[in-house]
PDB file of N, CA and C in Angstrom:
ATOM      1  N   UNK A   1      10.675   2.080   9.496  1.00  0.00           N
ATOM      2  CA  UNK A   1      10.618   1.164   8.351  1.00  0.00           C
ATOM      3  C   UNK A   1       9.510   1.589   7.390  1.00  0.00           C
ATOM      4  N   UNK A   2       8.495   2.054   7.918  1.00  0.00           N
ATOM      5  CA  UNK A   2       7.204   2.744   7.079  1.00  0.00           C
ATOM      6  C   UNK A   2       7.438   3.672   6.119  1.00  0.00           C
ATOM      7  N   UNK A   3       8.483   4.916   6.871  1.00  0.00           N
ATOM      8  CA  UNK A   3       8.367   5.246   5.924  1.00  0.00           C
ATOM      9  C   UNK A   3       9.153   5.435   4.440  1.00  0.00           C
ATOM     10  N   UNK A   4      10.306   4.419   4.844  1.00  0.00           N
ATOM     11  CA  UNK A   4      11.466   3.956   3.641  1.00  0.00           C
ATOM     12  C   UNK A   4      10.857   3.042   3.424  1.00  0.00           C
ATOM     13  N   UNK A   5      10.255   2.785   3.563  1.00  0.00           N
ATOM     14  CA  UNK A   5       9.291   1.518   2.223  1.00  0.00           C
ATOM     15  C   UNK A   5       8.298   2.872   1.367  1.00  0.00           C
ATOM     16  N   UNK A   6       7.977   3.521   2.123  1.00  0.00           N
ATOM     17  CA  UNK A   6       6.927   4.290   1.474  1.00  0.00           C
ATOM     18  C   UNK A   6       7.875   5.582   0.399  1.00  0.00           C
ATOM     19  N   UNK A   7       8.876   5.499   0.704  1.00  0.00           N
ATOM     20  CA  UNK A   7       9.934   6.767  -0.429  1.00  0.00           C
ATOM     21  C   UNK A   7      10.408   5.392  -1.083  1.00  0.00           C
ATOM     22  N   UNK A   8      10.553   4.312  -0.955  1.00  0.00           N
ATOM     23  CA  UNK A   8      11.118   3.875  -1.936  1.00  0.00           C
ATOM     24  C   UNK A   8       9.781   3.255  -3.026  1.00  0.00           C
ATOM     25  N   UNK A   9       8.601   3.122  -2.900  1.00  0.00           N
ATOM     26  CA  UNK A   9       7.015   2.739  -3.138  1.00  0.00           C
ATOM     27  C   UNK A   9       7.192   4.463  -4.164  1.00  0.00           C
ATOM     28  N   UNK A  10       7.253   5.461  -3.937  1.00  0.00           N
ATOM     29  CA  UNK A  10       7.045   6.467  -4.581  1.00  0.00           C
ATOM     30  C   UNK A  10       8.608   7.008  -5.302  1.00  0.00           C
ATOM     31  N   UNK A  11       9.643   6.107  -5.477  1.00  0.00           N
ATOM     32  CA  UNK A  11      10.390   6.682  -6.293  1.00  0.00           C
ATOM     33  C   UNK A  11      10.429   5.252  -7.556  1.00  0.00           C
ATOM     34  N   UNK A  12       9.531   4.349  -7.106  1.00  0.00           N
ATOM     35  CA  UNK A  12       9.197   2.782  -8.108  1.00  0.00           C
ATOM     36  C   UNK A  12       7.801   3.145  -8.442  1.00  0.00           C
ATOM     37  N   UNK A  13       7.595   3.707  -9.088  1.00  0.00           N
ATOM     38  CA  UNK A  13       5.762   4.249  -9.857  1.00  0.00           C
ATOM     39  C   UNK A  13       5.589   2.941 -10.353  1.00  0.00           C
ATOM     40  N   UNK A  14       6.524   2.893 -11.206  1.00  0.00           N
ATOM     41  CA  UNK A  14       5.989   1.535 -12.599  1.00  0.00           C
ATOM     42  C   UNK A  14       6.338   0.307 -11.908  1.00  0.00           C
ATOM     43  N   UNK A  15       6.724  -0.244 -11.037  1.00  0.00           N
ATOM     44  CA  UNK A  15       7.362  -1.487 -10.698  1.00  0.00           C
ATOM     45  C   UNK A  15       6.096  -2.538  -9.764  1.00  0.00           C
ATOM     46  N   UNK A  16       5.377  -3.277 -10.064  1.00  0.00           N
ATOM     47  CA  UNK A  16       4.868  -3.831  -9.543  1.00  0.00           C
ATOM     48  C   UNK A  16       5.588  -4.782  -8.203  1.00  0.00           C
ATOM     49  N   UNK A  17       6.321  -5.120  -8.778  1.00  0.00           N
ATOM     50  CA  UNK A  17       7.231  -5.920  -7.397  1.00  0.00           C
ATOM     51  C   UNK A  17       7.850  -5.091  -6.492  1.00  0.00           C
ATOM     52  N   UNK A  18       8.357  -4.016  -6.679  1.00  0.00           N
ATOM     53  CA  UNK A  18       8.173  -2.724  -5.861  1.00  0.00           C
ATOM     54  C   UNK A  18       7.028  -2.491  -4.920  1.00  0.00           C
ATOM     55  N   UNK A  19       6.369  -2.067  -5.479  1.00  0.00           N
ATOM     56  CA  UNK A  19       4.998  -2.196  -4.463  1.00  0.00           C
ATOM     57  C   UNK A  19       4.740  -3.301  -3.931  1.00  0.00           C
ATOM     58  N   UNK A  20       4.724  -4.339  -4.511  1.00  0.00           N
ATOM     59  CA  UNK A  20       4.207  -5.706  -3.400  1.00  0.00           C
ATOM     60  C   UNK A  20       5.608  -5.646  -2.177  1.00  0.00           C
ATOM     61  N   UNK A  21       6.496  -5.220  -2.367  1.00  0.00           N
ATOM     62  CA  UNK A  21       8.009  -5.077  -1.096  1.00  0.00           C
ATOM     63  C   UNK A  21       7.363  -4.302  -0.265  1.00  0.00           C
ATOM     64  N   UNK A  22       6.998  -3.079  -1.111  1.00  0.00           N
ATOM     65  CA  UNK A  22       6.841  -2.018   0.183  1.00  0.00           C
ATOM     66  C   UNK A  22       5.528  -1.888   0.961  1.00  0.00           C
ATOM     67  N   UNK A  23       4.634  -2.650   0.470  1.00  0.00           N
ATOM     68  CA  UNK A  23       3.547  -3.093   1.197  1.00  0.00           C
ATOM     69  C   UNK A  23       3.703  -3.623   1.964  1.00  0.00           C
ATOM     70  N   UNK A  24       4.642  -4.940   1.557  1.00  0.00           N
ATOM     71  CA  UNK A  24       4.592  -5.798   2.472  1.00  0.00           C
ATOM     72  C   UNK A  24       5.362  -4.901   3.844  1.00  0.00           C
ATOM     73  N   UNK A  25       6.027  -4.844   3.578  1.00  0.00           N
ATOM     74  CA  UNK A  25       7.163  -3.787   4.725  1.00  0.00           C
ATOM     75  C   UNK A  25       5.989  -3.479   5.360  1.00  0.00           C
ATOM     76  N   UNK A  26       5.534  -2.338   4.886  1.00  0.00           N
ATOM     77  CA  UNK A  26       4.747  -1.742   5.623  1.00  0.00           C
ATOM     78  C   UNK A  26       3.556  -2.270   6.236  1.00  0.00           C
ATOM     79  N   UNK A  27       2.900  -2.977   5.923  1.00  0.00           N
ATOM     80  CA  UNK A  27       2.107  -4.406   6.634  1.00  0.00           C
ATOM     81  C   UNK A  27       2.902  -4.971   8.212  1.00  0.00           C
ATOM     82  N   UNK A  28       4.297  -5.259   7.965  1.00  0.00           N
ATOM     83  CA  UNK A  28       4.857  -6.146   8.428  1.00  0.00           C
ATOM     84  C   UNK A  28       5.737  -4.846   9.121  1.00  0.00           C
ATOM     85  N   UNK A  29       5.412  -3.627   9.684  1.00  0.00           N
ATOM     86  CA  UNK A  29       5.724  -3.075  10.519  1.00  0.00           C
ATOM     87  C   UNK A  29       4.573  -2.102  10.973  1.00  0.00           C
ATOM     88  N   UNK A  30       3.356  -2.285  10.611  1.00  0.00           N
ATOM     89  CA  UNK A  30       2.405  -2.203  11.550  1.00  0.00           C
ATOM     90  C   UNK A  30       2.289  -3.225  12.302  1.00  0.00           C
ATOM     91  N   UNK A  31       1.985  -4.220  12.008  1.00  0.00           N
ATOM     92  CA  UNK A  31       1.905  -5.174  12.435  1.00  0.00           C
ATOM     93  C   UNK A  31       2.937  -5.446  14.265  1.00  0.00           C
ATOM     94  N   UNK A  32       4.074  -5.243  13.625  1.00  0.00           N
ATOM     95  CA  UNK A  32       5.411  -5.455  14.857  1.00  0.00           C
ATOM     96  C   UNK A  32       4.923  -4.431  15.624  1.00  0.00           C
ATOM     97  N   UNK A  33       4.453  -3.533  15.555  1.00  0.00           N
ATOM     98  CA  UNK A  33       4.117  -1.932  16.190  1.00  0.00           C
ATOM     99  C   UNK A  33       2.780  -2.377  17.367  1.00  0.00           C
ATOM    100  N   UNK A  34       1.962  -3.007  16.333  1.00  0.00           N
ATOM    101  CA  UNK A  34       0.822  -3.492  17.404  1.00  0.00           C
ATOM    102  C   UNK A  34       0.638  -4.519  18.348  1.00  0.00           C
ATOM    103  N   UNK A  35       1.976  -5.605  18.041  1.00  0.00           N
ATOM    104  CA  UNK A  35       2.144  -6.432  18.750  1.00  0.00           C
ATOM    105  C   UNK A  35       3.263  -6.334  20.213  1.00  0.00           C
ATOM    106  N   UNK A  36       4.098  -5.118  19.560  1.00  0.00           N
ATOM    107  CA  UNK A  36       5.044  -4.423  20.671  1.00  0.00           C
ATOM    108  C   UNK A  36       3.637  -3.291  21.864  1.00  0.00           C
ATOM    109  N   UNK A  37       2.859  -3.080  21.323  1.00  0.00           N
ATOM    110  CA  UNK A  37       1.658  -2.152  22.198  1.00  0.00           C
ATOM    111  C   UNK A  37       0.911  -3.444  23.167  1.00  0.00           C
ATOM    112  N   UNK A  38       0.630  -3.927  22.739  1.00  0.00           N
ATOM    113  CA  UNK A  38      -0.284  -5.570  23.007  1.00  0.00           C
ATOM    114  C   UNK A  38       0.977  -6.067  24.168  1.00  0.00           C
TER     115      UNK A  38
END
């Protein structure tokens, strides 16, 4: 999920709501990652 948030974060340069998605994504699959280790 990291890193199709992160190609789609770098093919949206100008899009602010773009980036707040793919942050969040990516937030919200570290997150699942550390709680699946835990």
């Amino acid at each position: 999920m990291e890193i199709a948030a992160l190609r789609y974060l770098s093919r949206q340069p100008d899009c602010p709501y773009g980036n707040i998605v793919a942050t969040t994504k990516i937030a919200m699959g570290t997150a699942q990652a550390v709680l699946r280790q835990g």
